[in-house]
N, C-alpha and C. Protein backbone atom coordinates (compact mmCIF):
# COMPACT_ATOMS: atom_id res chain seq x y z
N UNK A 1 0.83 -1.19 0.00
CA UNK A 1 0.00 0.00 0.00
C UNK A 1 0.87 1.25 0.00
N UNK A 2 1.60 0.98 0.68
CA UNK A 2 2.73 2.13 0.84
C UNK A 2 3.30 2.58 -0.61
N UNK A 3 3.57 1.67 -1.23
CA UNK A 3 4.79 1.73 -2.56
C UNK A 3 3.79 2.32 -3.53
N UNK A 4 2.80 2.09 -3.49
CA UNK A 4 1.53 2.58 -4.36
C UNK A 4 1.43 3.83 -3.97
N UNK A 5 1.45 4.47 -2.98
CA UNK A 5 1.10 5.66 -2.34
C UNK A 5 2.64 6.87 -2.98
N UNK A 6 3.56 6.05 -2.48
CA UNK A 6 4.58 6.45 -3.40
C UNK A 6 4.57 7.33 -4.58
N UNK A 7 4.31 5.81 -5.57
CA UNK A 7 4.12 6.45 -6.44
C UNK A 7 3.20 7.08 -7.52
N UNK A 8 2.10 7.16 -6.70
CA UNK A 8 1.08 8.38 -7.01
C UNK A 8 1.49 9.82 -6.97
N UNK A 9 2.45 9.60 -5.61
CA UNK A 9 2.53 11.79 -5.20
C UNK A 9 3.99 11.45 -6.07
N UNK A 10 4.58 10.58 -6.75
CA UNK A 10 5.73 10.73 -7.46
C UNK A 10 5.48 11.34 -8.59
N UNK A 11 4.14 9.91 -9.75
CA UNK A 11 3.42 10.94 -10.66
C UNK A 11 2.87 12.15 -10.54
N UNK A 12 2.40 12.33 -9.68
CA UNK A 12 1.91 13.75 -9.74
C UNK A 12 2.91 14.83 -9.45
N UNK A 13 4.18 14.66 -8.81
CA UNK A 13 4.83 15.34 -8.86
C UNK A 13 5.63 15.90 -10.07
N UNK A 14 5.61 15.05 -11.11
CA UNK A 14 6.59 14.68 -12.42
C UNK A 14 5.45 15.41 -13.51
N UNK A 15 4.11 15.18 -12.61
CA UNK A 15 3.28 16.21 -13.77
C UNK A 15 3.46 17.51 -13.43
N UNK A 16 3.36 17.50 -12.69
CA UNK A 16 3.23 19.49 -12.06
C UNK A 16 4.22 20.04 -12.47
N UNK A 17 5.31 19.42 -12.67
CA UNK A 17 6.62 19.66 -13.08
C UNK A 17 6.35 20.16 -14.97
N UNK A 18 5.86 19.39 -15.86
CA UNK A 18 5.66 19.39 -16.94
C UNK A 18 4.72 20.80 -17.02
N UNK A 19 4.08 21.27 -16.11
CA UNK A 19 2.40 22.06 -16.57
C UNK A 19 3.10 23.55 -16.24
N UNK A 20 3.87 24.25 -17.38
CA UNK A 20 4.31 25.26 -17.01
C UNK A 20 3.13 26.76 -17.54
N UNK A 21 3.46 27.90 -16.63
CA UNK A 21 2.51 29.03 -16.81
C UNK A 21 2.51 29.72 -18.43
N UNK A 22 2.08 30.97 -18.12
CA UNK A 22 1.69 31.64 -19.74
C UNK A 22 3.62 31.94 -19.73
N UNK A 23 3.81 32.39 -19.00
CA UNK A 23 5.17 33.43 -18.89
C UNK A 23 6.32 32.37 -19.66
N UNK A 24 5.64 31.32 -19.40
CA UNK A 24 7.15 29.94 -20.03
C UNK A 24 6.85 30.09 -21.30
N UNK A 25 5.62 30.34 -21.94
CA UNK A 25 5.27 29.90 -23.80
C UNK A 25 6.76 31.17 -24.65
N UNK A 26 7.10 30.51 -25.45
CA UNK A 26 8.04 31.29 -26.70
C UNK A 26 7.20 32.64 -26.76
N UNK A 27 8.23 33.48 -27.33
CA UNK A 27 7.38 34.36 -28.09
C UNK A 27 7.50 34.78 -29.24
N UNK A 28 6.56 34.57 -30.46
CA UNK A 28 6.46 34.39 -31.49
C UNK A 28 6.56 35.94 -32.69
N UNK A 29 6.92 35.50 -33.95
CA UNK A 29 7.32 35.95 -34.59
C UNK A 29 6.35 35.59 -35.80
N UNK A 30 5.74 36.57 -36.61
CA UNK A 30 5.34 36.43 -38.35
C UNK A 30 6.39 36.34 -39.05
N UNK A 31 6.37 35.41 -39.81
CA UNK A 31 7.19 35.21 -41.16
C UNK A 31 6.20 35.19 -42.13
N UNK A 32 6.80 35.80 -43.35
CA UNK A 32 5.94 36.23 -44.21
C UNK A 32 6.51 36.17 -45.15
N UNK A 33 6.25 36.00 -46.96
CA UNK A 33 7.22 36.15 -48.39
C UNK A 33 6.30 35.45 -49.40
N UNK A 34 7.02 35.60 -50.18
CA UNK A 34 6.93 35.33 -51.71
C UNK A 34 7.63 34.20 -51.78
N UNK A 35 7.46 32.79 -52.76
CA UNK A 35 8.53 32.22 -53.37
C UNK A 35 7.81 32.32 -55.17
N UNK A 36 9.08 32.59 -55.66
CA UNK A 36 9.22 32.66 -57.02
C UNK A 36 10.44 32.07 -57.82
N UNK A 37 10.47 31.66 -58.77
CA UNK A 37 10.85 31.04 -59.37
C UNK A 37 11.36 31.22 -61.32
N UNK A 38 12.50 31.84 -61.47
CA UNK A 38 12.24 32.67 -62.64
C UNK A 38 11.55 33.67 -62.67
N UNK A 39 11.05 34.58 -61.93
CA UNK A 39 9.89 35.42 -61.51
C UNK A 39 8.88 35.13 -61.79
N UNK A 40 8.27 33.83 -61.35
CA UNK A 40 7.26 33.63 -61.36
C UNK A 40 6.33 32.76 -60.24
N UNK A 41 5.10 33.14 -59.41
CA UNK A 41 5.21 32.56 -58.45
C UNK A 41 4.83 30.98 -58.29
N UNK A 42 5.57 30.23 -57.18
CA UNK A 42 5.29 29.05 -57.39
C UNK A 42 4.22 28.28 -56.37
N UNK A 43 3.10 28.44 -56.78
CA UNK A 43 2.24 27.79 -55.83
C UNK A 43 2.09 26.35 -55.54
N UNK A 44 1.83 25.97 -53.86
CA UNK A 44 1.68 24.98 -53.43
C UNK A 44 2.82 23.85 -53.07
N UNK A 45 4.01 25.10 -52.40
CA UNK A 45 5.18 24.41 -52.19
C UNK A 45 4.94 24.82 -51.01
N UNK A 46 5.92 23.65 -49.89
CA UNK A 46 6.22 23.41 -48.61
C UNK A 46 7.40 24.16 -48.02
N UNK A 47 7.06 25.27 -47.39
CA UNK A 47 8.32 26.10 -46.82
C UNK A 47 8.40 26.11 -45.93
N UNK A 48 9.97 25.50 -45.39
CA UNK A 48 10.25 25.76 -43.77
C UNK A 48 11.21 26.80 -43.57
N UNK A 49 11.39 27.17 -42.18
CA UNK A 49 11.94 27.76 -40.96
C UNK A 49 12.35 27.51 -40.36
N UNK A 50 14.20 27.25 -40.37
CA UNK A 50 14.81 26.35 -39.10
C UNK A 50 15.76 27.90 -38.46
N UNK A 51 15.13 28.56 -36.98
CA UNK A 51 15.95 29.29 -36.60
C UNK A 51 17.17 28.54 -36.07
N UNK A 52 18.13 28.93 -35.41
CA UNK A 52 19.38 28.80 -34.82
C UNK A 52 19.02 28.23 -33.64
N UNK A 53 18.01 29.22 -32.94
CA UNK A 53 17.10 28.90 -31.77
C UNK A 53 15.83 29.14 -31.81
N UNK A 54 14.86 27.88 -30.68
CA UNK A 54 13.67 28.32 -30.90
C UNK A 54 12.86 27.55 -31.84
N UNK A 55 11.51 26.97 -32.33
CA UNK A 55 11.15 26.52 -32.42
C UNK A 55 10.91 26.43 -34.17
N UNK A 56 10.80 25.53 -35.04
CA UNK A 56 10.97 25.36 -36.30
C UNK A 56 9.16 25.62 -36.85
N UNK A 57 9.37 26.18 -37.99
CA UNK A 57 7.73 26.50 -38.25
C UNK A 57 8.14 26.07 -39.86
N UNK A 58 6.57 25.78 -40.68
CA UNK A 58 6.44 25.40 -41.83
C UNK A 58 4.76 25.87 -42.39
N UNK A 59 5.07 26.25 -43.60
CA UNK A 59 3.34 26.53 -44.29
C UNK A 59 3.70 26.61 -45.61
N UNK A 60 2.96 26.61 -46.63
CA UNK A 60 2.28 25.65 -47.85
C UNK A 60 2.21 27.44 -48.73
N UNK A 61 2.54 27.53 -50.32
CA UNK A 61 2.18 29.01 -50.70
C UNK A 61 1.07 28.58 -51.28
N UNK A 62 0.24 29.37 -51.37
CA UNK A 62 -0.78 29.74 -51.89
C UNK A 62 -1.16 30.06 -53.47
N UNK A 63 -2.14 30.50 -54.21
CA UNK A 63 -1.45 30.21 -55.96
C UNK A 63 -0.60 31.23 -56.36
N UNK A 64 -0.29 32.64 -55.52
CA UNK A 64 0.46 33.39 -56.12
C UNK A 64 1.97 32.78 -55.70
N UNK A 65 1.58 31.98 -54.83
CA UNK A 65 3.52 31.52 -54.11
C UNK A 65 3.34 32.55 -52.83
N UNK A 66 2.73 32.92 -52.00
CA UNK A 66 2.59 33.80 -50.85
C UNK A 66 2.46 32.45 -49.63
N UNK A 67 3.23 33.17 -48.49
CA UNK A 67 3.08 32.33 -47.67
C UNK A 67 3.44 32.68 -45.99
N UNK A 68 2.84 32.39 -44.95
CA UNK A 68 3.02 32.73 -43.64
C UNK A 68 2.57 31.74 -42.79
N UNK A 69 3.77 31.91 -41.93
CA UNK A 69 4.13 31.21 -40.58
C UNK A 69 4.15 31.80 -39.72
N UNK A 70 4.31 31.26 -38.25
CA UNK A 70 4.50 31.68 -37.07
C UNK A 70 5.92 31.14 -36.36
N UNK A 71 6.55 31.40 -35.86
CA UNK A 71 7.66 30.46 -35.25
C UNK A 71 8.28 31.45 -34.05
N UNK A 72 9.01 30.77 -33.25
CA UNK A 72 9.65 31.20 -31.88
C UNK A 72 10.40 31.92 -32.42
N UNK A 73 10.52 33.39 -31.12
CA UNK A 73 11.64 34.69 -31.55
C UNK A 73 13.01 34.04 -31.35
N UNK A 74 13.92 34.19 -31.53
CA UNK A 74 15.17 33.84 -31.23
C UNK A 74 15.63 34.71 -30.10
């Protein structure tokens, strides 16, 4: 009974740990552009965002080749 009791306030400790406030979330950044191609735009391509730091973002252009993301500030 004991060892069970354990490790209940263990899990729950290991959660509380995980459940962080507003103040912990990134703070985010618009990315925004054109892709073109010969000058011309290329719709319905897959564009990513790998910062240095901070969280990686990706979105799809649209038929002119326009396209926006969100991703972590560095």
């Amino acid at each position: 009974m004991y060892r069970k009791q354990c490790l209940v306030l263990l899990y729950c400790f290991v959660a509380a740990l995980g459940c962080g406030g507003v103040g912990d979330a990134p703070k985010t950044v618009a990315v925004t552009g054109v892709v073109k191609y010969q000058g011309k735009p290329m719709p319905n391509l897959s564009v990513g965002f790998i910062p240095e730091t901070g969280m990686l973002a990706s979105g799809m252009t649209d038929a002119e080749g326009r396209f926006e993301m969100t991703t972590s500030a560095p």
